[in-house]
Protein backbone atom coordinates (compact mmCIF):
# COMPACT_ATOMS: atom_id res chain seq x y z
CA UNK A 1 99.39 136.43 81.01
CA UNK A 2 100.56 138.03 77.64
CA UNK A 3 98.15 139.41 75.40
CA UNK A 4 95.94 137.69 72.68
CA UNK A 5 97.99 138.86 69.70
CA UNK A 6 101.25 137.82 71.34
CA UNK A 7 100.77 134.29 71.71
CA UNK A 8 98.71 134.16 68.19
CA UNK A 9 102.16 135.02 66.67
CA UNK A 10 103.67 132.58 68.79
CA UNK A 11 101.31 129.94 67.41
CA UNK A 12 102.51 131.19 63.76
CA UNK A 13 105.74 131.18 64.83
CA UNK A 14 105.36 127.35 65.99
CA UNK A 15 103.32 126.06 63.19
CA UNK A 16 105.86 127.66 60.80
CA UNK A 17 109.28 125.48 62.18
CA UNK A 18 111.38 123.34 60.63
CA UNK A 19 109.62 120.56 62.75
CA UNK A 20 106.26 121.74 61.15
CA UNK A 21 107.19 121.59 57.48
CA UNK A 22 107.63 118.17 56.73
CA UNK A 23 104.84 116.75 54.26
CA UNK A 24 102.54 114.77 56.32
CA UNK A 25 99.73 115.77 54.17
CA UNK A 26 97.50 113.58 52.33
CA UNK A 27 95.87 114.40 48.96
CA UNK A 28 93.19 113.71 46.90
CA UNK A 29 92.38 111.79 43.75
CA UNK A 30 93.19 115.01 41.87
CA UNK A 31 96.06 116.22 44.23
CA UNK A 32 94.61 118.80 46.13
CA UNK A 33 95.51 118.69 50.11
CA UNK A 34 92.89 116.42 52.43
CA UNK A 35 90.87 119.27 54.04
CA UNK A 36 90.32 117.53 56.96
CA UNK A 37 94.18 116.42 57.82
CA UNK A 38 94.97 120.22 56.99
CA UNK A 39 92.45 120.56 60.09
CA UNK A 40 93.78 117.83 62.33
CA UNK A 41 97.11 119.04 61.58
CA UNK A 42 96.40 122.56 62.17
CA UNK A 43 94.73 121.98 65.94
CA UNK A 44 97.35 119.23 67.25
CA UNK A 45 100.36 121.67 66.15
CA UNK A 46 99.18 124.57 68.17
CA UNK A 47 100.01 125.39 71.67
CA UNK A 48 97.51 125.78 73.94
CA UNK A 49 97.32 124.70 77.80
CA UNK A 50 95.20 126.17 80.18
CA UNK A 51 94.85 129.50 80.25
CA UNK A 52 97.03 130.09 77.36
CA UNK A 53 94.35 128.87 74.84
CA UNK A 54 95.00 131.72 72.14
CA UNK A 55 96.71 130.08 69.69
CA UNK A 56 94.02 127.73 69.38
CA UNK A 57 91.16 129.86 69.59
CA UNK A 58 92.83 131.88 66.36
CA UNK A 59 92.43 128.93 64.49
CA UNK A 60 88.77 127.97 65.81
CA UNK A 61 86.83 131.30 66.01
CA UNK A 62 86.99 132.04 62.02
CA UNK A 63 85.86 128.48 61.67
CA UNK A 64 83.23 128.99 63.41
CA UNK A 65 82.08 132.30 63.01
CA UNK A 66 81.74 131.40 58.98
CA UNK A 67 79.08 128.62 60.15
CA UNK A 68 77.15 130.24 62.66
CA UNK A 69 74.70 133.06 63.23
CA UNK A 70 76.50 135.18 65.88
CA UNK A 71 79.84 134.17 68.02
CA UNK A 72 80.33 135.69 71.98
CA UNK A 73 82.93 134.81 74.45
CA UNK A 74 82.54 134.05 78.04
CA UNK A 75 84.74 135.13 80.72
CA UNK A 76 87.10 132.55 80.54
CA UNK A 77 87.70 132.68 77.11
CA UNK A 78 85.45 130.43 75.53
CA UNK A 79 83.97 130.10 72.08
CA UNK A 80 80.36 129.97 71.98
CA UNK A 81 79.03 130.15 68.14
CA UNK A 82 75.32 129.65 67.54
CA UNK A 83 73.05 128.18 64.90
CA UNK A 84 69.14 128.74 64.48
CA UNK A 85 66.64 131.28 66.29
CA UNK A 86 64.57 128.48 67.83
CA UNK A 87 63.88 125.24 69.65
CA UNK A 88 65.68 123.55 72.21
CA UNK A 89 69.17 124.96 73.48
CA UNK A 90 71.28 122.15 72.51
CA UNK A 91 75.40 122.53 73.95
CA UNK A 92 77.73 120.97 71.58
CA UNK A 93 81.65 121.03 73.47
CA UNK A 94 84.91 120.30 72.81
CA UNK A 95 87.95 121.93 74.94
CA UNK A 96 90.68 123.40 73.24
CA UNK A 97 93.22 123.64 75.99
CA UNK A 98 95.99 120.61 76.14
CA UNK A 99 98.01 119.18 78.83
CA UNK A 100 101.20 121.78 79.70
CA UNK A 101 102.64 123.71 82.02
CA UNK A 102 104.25 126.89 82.89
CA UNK A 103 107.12 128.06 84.05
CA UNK A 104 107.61 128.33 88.03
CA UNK A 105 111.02 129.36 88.24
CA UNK A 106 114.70 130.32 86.03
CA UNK A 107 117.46 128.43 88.46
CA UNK A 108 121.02 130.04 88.50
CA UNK A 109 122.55 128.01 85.84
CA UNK A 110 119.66 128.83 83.82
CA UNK A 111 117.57 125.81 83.85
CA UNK A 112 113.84 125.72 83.75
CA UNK A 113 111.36 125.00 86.56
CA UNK A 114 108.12 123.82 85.92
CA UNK A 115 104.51 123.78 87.32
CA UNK A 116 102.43 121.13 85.51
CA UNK A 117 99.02 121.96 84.02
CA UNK A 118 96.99 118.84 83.75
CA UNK A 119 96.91 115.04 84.75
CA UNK A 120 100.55 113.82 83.97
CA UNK A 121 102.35 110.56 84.56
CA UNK A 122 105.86 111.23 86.34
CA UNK A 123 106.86 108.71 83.57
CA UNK A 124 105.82 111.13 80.51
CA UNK A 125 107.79 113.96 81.48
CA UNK A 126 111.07 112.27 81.44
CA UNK A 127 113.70 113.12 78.39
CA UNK A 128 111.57 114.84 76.17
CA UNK A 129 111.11 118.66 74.29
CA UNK A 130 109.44 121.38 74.79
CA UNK A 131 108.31 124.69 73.97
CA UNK A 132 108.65 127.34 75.99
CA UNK A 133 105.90 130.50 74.57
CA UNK A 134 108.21 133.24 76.04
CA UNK A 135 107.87 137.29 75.12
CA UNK A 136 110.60 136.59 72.07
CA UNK A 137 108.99 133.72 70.27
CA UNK A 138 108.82 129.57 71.08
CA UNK A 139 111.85 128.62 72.74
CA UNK A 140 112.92 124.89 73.00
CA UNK A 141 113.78 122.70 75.32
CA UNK A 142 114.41 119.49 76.84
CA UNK A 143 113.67 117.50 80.42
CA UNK A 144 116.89 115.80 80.76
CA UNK A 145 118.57 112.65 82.46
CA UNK A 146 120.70 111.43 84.19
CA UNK A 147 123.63 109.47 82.78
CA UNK A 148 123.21 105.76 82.56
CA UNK A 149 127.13 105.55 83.14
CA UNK A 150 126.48 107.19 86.65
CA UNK A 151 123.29 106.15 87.61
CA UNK A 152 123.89 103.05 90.48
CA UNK A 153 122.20 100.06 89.30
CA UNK A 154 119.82 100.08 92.08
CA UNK A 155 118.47 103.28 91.03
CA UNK A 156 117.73 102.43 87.17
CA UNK A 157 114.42 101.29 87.06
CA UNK A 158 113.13 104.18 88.98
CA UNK A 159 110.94 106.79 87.82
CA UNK A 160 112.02 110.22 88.34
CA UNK A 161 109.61 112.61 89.93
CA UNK A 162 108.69 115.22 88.61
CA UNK A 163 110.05 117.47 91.22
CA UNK A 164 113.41 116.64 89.93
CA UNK A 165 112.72 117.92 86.06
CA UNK A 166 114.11 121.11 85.04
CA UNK A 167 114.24 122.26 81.49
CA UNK A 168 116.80 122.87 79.40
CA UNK A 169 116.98 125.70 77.25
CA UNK A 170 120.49 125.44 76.49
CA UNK A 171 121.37 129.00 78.77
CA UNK A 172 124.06 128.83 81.07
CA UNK A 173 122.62 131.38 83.35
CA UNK A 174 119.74 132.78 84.59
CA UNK A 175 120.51 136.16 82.71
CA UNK A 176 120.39 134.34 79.28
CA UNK A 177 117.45 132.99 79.82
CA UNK A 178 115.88 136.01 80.64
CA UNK A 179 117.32 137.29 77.53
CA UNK A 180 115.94 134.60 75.66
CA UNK A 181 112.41 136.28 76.74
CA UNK A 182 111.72 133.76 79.20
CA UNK A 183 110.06 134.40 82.39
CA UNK A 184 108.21 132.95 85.36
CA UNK A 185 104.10 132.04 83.72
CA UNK A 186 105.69 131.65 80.53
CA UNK A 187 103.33 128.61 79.09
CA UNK A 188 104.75 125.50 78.21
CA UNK A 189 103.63 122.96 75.56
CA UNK A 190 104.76 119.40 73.94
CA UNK A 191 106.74 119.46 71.51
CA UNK A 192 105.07 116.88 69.17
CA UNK A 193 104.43 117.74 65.84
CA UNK A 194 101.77 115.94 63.92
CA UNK A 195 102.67 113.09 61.38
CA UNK A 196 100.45 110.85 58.83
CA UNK A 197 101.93 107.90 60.69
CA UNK A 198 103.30 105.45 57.36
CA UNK A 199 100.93 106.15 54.75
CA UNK A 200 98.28 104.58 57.06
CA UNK A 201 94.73 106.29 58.41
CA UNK A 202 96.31 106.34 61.90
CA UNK A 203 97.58 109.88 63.02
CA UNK A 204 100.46 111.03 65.28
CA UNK A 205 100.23 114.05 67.00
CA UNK A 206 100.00 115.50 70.47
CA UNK A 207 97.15 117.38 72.09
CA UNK A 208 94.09 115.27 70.98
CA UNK A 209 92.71 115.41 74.46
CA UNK A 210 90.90 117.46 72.75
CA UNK A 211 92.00 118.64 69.29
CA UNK A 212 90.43 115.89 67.97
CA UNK A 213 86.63 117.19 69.46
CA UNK A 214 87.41 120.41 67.95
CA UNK A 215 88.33 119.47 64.75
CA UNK A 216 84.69 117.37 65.72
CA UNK A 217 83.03 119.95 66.16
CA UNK A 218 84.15 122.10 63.49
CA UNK A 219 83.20 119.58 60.68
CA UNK A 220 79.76 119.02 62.01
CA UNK A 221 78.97 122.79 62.19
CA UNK A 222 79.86 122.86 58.87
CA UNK A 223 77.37 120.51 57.89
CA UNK A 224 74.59 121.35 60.05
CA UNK A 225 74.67 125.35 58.72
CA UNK A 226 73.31 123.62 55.48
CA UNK A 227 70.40 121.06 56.97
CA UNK A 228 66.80 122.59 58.43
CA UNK A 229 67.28 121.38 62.30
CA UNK A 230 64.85 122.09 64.42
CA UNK A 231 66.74 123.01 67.34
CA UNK A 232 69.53 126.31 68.46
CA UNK A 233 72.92 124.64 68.30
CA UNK A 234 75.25 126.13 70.46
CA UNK A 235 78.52 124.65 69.39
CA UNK A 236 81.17 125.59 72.31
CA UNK A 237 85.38 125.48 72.26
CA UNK A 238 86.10 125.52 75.90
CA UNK A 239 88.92 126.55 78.32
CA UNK A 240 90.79 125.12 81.27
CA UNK A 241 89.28 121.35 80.71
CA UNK A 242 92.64 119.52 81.86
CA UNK A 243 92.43 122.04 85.67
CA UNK A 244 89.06 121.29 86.80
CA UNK A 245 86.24 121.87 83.66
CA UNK A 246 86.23 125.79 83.76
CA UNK A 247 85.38 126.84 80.69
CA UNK A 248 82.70 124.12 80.39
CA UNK A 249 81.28 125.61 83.75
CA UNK A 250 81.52 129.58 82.95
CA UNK A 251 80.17 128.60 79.44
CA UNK A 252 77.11 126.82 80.32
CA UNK A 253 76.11 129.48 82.13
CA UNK A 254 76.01 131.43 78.92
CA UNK A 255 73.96 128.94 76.71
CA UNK A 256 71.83 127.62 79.35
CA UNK A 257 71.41 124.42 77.64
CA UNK A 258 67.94 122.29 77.21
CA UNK A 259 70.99 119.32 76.15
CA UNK A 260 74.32 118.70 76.13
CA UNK A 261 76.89 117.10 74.57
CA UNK A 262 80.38 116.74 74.93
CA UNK A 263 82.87 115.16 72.39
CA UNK A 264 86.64 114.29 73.48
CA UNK A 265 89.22 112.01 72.65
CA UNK A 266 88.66 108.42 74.68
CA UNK A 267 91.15 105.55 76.49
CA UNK A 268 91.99 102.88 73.73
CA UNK A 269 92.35 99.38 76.02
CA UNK A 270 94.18 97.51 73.28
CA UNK A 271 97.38 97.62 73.29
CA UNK A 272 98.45 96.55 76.87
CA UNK A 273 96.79 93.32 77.28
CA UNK A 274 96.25 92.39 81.00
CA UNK A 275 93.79 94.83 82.02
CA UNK A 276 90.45 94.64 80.31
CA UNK A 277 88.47 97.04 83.37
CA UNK A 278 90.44 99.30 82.40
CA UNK A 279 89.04 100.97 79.50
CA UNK A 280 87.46 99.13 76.19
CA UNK A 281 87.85 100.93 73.48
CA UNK A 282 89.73 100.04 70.34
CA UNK A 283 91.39 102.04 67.47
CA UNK A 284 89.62 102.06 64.61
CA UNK A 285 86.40 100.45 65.79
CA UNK A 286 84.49 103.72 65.44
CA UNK A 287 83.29 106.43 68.15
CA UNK A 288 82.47 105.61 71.19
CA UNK A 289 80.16 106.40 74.11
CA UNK A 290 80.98 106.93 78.02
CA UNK A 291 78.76 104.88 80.33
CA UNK A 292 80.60 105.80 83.38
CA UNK A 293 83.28 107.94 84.41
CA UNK A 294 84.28 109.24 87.67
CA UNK A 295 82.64 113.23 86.56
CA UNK A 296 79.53 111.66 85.04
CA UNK A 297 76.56 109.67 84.90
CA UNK A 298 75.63 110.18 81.21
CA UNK A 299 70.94 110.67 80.97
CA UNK A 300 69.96 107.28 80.65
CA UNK A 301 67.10 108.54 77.38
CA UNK A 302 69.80 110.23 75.58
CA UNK A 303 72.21 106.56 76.10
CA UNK A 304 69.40 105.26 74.23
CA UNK A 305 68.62 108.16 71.26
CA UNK A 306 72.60 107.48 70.22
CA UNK A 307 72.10 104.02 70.07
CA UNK A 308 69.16 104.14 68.06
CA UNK A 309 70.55 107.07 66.03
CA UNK A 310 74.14 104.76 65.27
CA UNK A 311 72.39 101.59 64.56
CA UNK A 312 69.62 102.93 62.03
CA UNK A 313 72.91 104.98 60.33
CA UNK A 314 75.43 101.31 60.32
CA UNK A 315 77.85 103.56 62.40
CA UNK A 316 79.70 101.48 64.84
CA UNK A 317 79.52 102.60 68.36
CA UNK A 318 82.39 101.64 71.54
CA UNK A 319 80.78 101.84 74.54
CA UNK A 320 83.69 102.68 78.05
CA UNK A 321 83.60 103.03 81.38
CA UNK A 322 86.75 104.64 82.76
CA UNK A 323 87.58 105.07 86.88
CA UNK A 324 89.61 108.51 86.83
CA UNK A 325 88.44 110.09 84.06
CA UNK A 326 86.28 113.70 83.76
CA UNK A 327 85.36 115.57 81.13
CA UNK A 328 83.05 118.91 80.55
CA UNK A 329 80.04 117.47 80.38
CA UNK A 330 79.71 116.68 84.21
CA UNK A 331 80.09 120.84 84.40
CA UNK A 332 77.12 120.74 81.68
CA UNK A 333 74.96 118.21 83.68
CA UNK A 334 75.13 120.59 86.58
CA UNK A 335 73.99 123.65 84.87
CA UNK A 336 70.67 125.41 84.19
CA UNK A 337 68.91 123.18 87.04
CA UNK A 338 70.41 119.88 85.72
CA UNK A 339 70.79 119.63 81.88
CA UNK A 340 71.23 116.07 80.06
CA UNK A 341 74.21 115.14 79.17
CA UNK A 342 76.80 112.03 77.19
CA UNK A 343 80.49 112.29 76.81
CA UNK A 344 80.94 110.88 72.84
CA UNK A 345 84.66 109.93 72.12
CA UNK A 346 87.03 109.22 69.54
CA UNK A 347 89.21 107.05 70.94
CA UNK A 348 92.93 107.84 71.32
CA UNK A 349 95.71 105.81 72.13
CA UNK A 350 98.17 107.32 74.51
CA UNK A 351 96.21 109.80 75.92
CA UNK A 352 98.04 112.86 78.07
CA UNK A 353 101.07 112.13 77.17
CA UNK A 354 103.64 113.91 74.26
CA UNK A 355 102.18 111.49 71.59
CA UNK A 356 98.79 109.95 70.81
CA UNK A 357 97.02 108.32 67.93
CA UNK A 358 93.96 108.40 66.45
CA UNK A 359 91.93 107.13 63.22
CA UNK A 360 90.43 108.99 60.48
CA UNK A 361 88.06 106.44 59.96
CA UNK A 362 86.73 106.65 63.97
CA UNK A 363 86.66 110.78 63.21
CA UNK A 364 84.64 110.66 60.50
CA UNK A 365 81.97 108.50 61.58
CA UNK A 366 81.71 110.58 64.19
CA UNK A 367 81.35 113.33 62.78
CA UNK A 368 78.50 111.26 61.08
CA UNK A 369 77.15 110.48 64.39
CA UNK A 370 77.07 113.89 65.55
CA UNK A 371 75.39 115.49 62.61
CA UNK A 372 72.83 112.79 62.42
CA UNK A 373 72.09 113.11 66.03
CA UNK A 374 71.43 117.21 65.37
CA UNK A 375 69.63 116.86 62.92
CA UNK A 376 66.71 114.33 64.40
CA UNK A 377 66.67 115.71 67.47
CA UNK A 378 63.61 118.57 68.23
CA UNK A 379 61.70 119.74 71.00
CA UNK A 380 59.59 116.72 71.32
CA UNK A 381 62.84 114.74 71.83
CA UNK A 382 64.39 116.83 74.06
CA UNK A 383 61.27 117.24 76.09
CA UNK A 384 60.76 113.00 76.50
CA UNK A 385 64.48 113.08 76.92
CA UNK A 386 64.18 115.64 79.74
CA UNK A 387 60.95 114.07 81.19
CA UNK A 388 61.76 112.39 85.03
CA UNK A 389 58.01 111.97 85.97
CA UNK A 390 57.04 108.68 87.04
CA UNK A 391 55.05 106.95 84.59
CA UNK A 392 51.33 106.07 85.18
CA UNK A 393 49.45 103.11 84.29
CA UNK A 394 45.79 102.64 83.97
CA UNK A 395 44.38 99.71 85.67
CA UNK A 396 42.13 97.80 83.65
């Protein structure tokens, strides 16, 4: 892999296109830019899958460092930035890696292989750009398709494996690729840039599985530098989610956490009618909280504290349960000797594919949600939470 400062100027390089530019930005009663799209904007624009998190982490480490009392790494290449000198060790997480790729090969003709980083539908990959972080700067491209006019009828309705995608760059040989400054591990990212989607409080963007936890979890440190918790907040931007929870692992290793809690972008269920076990979450209808997935059990205690903690603030609260789903907080339930844990969500339509959309009004009150939640819990909470011994009764 290239070096940090590389792929930092890639992310520049990116954020600074002509596909970047357009002004997407809402404002303010007295015209100045809406911090917190600025943010959004910011994290779903820049590249980052797996292992190739840089970009990202550029734009989260300041952040964080300004609200926090000390910022380490792990080995992976997380952020871990802390708050207080005492109480319980509470794990606040959001990933910053994306769904991507890389590149696994440069064909004679000078098309582009790839190997996919992440959970990907055959169906999303089909007829749509890219960008290619090579050595030179972002180079785009495109997974074409075959011709209608010579596709047999028969074959129409099919679904094209993924096996069969190469990228186009627009070389003509393998040679101008290379020249080009593409080569074999190059990462490869979406091409999606984000968009105020008509004026409304909906938001069109790719990558938020998880940009939208970050941007989460950078709006609640804020707020929670300035309020007397009881507790050391350790609020965590993760690596390597989307390939098997790495960073969450390597990280909670670091913090050793009395708590955890993750925050990522959920399954909306309501737009395709027809399949209400699906998921039940709806856009707009506030954050919600994970039940069940197939990576966690959520503590049954904490379930209850953000319950109480929504309903005594009016914030409305989703609840899911999603087959095929994990997230990092199954790596933080199995850490430390078994640490609490609930997977908080704003929900996201169109999840892990080039597009998604979320609402501002579902962000905010979770960010609400989050903050309130930090600031009520302390070490008598944490303890009950963390309590498993059977309950006694005296008979009378």
């Amino acid at each position: 892999m290239r070096c940090s400062a590389s792929l930092v100027a890639l992310s520049l390089a990116v954020c600074l296109s002509p596909f970047a530019l357009t002004q997407d930005t809402q404002s303010g009663s007295d015209g100045t830019p809406d911090a917190t799209v600025v943010l959004l904007r910011e994290l779903s624009n820049a590249p980052g899958p797996p292992g190739a998190e840089e970009p990202v982490r550029a734009i989260m480490a300041p952040m964080m460092k300004s609200a926090s009392d000390e910022v380490r790494y792990d080995g992976l290449g997380s952020v871990i930035a802390r708050q207080g000198e005492s109480g319980p060790r509470i794990m606040v997480d959001a990933h910053m890696d994306e769904l991507g790729g890389m590149v696994r090969r440069i064909t004679p003709n000078g098309l582009l292989t790839m190997q996919m980083l992440g959970g990907w539908l055959d169906q999303a990959l089909v007829d749509q750009r890219w960008t290619i972080l090579g050595a030179k700067g972002p180079v785009r491209g495109v997974t074409g398709i075959r011709d209608i006019h010579v596709v047999p009828a028969e074959e129409r309705g099919r679904v094209y494996p993924r096996n069969m995608l190469s990228i186009d760059i627009g070389a003509m040989t393998a040679e101008q690729a290379a020249q080009m400054g593409i080569e074999p591990g190059d990462p490869v990212v979406p091409d999606s840039p984000f968009e105020v989607l008509n004026g409304s409080e909906n938001y069109l963007g790719k990558a938020w599985d998880d940009r939208v936890g970050c941007a989460v979890l950078i709006e609640a440190m804020r707020r929670t530098a300035k309020s007397a918790h009881p507790n050391r907040l350790f609020y965590v931007a993760t690596t390597q989610e989307e390939i098997g929870l790495r960073g969450a692992h390597t990280a909670a290793d670091v913090v050793k956490p009395d708590l955890g809690i993750a925050i990522e972008g959920g399954i909306t269920g309501d737009v395709y009618a027809g399949h209400p076990e699906e998921t039940q979450e709806k856009l707009g209808a506030g954050p919600g909280l994970f039940l069940y997935d197939s990576s966690t059990l959520p503590n049954r205690k904490l379930v209850a504290f953000v319950k109480k903690t929504a309903a005594d603030n009016r914030i409305p609260l989703q609840f899911d349960l999603v087959q095929g789903y994990g997230d990092d907080s199954a790596a933080i339930q199995a850490s430390n000797g078994g640490t609490p844990t609930i997977n908080l969500v704003v929900p996201v339509r169109y999840t892990h594919a080039h597009n998604g959309i979320m609402n501002r009004g579902d962000f905010d009150r979770m960010v609400d949600l989050v903050v309130e939640m930090l600031n009520h819990l302390d070490q008598k909470q944490v303890d009950a939470i963390r309590n498993f011994a059977p309950q006694t009764t005296t008979q009378p």
